[in-house]
Protein backbone atom coordinates (compact mmCIF):
# COMPACT_ATOMS: atom_id res chain seq x y z
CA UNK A 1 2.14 7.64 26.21
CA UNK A 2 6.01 8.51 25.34
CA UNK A 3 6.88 6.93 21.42
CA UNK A 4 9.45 4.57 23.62
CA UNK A 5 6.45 3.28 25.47
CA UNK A 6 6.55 -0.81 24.71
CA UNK A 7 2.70 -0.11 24.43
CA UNK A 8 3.82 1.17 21.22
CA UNK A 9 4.62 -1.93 20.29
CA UNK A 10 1.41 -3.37 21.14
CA UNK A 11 -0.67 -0.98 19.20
CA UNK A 12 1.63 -1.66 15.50
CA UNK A 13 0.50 -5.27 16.12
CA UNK A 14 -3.05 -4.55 16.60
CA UNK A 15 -2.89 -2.27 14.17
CA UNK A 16 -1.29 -5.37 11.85
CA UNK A 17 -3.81 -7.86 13.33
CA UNK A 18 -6.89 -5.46 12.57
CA UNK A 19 -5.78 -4.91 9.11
CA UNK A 20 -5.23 -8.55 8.39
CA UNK A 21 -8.90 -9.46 9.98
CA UNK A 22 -10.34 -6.71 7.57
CA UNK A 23 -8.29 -8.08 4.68
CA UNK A 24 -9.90 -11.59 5.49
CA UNK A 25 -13.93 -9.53 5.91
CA UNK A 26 -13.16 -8.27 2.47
CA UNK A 27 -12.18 -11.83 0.83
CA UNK A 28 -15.00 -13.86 2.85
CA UNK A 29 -17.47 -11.23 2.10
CA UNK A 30 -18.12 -9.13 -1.03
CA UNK A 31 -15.76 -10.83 -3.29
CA UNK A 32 -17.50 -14.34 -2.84
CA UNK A 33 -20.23 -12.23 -3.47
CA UNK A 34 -18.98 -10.62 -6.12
CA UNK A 35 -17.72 -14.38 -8.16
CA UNK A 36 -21.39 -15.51 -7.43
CA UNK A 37 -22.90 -12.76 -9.66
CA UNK A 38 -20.12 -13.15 -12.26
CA UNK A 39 -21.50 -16.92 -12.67
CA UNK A 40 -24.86 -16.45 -12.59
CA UNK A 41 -23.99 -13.48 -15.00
CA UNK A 42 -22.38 -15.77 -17.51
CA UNK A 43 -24.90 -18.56 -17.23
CA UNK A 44 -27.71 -15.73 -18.18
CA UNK A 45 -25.47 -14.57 -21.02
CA UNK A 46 -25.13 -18.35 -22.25
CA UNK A 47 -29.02 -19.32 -21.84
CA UNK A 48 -30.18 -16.03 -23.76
CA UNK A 49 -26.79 -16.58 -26.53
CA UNK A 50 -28.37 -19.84 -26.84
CA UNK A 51 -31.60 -20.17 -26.40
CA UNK A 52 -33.49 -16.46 -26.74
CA UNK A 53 -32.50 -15.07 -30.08
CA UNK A 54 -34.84 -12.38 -29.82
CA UNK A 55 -32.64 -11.03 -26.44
CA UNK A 56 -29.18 -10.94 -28.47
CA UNK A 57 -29.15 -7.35 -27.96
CA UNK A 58 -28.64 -7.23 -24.58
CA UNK A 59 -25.93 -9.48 -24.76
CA UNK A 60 -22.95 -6.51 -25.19
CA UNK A 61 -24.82 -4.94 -22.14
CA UNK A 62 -24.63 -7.76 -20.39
CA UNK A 63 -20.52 -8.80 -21.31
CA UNK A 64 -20.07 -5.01 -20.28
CA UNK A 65 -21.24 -5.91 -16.56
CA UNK A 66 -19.22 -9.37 -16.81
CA UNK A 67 -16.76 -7.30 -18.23
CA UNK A 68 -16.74 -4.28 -15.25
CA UNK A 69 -17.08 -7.29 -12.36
CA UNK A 70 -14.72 -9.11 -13.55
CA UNK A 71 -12.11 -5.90 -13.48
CA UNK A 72 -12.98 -5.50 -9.95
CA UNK A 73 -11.82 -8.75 -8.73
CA UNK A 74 -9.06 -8.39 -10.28
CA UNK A 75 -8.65 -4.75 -8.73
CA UNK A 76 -9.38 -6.48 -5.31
CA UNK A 77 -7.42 -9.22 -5.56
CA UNK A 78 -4.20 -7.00 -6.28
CA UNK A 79 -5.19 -4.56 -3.20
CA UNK A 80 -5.97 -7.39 -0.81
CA UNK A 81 -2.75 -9.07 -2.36
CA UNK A 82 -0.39 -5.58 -0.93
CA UNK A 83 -2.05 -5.57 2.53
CA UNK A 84 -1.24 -9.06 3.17
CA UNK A 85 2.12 -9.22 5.34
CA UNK A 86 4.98 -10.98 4.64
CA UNK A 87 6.63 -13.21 7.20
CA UNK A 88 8.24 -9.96 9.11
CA UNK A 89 9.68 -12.32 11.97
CA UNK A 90 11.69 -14.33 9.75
CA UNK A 91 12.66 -12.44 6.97
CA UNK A 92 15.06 -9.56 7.01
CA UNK A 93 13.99 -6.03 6.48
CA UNK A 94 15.63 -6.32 3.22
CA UNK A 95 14.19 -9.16 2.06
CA UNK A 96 10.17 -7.61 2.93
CA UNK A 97 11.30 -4.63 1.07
CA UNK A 98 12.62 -6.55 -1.70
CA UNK A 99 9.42 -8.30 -2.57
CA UNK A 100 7.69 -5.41 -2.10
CA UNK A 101 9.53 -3.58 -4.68
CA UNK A 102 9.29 -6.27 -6.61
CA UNK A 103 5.60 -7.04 -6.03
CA UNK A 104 4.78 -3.07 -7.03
CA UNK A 105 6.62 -3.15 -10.60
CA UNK A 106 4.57 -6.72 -11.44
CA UNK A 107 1.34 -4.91 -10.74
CA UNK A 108 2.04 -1.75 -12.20
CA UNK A 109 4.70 -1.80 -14.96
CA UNK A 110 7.03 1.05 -12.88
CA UNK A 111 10.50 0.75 -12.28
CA UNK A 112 11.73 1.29 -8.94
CA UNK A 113 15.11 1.84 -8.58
CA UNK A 114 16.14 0.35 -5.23
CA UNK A 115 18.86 0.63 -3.16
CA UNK A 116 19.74 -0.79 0.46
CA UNK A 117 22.90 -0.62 2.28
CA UNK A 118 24.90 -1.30 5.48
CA UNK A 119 21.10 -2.51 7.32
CA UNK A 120 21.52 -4.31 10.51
CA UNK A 121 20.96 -8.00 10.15
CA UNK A 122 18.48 -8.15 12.63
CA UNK A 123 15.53 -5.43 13.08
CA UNK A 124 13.05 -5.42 15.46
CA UNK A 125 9.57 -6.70 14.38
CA UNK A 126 7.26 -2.74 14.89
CA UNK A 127 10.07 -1.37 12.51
CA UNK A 128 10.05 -3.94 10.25
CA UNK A 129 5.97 -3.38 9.54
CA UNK A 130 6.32 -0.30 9.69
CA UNK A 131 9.12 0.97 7.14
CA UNK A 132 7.12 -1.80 4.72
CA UNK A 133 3.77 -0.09 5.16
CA UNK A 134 5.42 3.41 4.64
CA UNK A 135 7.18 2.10 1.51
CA UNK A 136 3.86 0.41 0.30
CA UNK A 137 1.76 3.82 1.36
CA UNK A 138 4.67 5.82 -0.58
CA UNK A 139 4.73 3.80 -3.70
CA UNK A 140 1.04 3.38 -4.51
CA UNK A 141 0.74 7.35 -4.01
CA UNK A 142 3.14 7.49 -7.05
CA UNK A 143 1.50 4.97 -8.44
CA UNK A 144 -1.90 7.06 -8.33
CA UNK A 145 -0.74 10.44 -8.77
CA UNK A 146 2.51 11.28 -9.76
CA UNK A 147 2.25 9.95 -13.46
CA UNK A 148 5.47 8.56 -13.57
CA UNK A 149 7.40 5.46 -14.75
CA UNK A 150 10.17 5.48 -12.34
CA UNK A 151 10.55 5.58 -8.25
CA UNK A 152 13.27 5.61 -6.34
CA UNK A 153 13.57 3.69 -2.97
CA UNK A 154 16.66 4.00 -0.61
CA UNK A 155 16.79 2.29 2.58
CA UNK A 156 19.86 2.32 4.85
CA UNK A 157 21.29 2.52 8.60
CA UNK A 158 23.92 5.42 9.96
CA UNK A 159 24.51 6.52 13.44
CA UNK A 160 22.42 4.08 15.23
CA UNK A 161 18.81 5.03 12.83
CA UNK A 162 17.61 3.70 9.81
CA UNK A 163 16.98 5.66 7.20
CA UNK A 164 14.57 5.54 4.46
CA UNK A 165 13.63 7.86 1.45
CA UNK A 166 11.09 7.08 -1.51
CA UNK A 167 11.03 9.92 -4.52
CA UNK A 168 9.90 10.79 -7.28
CA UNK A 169 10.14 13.36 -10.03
CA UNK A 170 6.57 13.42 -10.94
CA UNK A 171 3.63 15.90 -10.77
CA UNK A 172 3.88 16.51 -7.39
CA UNK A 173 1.95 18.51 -4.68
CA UNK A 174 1.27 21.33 -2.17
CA UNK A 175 1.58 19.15 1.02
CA UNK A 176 -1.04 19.96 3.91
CA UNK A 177 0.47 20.48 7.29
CA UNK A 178 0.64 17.40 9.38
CA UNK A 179 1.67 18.41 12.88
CA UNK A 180 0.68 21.24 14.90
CA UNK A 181 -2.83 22.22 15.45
CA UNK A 182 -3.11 22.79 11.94
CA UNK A 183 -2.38 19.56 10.77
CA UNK A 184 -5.10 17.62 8.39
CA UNK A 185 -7.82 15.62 9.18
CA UNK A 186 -9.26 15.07 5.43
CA UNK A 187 -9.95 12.08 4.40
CA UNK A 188 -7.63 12.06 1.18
CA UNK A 189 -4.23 12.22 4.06
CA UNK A 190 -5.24 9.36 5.55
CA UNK A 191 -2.13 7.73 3.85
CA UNK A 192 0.42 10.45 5.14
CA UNK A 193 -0.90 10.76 8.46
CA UNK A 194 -0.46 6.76 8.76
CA UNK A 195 3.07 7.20 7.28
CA UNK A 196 3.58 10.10 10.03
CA UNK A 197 1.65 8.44 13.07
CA UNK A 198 3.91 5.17 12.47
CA UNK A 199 7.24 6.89 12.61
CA UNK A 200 6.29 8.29 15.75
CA UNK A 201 5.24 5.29 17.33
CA UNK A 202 8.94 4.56 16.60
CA UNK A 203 10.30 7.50 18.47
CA UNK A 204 11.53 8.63 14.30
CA UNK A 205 10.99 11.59 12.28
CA UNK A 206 8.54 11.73 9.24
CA UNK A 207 9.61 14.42 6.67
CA UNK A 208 7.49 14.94 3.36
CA UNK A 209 8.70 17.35 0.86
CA UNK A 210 7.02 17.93 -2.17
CA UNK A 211 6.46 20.60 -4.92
CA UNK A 212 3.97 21.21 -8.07
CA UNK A 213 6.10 20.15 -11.17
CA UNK A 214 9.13 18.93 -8.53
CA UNK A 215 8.13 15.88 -7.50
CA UNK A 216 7.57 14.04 -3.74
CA UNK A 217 10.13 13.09 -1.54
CA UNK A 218 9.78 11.35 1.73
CA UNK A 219 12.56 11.06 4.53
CA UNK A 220 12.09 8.95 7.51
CA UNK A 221 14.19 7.87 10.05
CA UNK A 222 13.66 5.46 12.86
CA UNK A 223 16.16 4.76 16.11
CA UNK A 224 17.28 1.00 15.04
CA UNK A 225 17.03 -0.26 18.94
CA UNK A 226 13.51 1.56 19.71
């Protein structure tokens, strides 16, 4: 299948569709699991608080499990919160990445500086989802591992392709090959290899440049009429 197939199309919006079914598993699932044993939790902490004087011991065991569920709602409910799309159809590329940005520094205290120029003012839909999911991929790796306070986020169009770049000047890495026969299959790359595998969809280049001590840089650029 060439990257200009339109089937390419078809498989970023499956891809989108899966993603937002899983996103809905997730919520239906194990976190209405997960309130259920927080309230049974705190009506066991209240009966024995109450009404068992001789179990009052247990009780800072029992606010540490309250304690540790509770903190992974709230973990869940910010991941579920980035994988659930914006209105790509009718907002701008711009405006996505905007809240994005913005989105990113309310859940993790960064700064990211951002910066978006000269964008055409209307972008097709499959690059639309997916310069937002490279941008969200990009700035949660920071997040994670480059232990830094500030990101940089550059989006704009020259010569018919738009352009994007996210850095850093963090901890950075030894990056594992990611074309070729060589290129990685481990589980930890799963995030660059879906950076990489969307810009070819797009008929683009992915280019990831990154150095211990040096920080991360990523280039990509997309054809803005694939």
């Amino acid at each position: 299948m060439s990257p200009r197939d339109p089937r390419s199309h078809r498989i970023l919006s499956v891809t989108q569709e899966e993603l937002n079914r899983i996103v809905l598993d997730v919520h239906d699932g194990p976190v209405q699991h997960l309130f259920a044993a927080l309230s049974l939790l705190t009506g066991v902490e209240y009966e024995i608080e109450k009404k068992i004087p001789e179990g009052r011991d247990v009780l800072p065991k029992l606010k540490k499990v309250s304690q540790l569920i509770e903190a992974s709602l709230g973990e869940i409910k910010s991941f579920l919160g980035t994988f659930r799309s914006p209105e790509f159809q009718r907002r701008s590329l711009e405006a996505v990445i905007e809240s994005l940005v913005l989105q990113h520094e309310e859940l993790t205290s960064q700064t990211v500086e951002l910066s978006i120029h000269n964008l055409p003012e209307d972008v097709l839909l499959p690059i639309k989802i997916a310069l937002y999911r490279i941008v969200q991929e990009a700035l949660s790796n920071t997040y994670r591992h480059a232990g830094v306070e500030r990101i940089w986020v550059k989006l704009w169009a020259e010569d018919g392709m738009i352009c994007l770049q996210v850095f850093d000047y963090g901890r950075g890495f030894t990056p594992p090959p990611l074309d070729g026969p060589e290129a990685t299959e481990r589980e930890e790359h799963i995030g660059l290899r879906g950076m990489r595998d969307r810009v070819t969809l797009l008929d683009g280049t992915f280019e990831l440049f990154s150095q211990p001590g040096k920080g991360t840089r990523i280039t990509v650029k997309v054809p803005a009429d694939v």
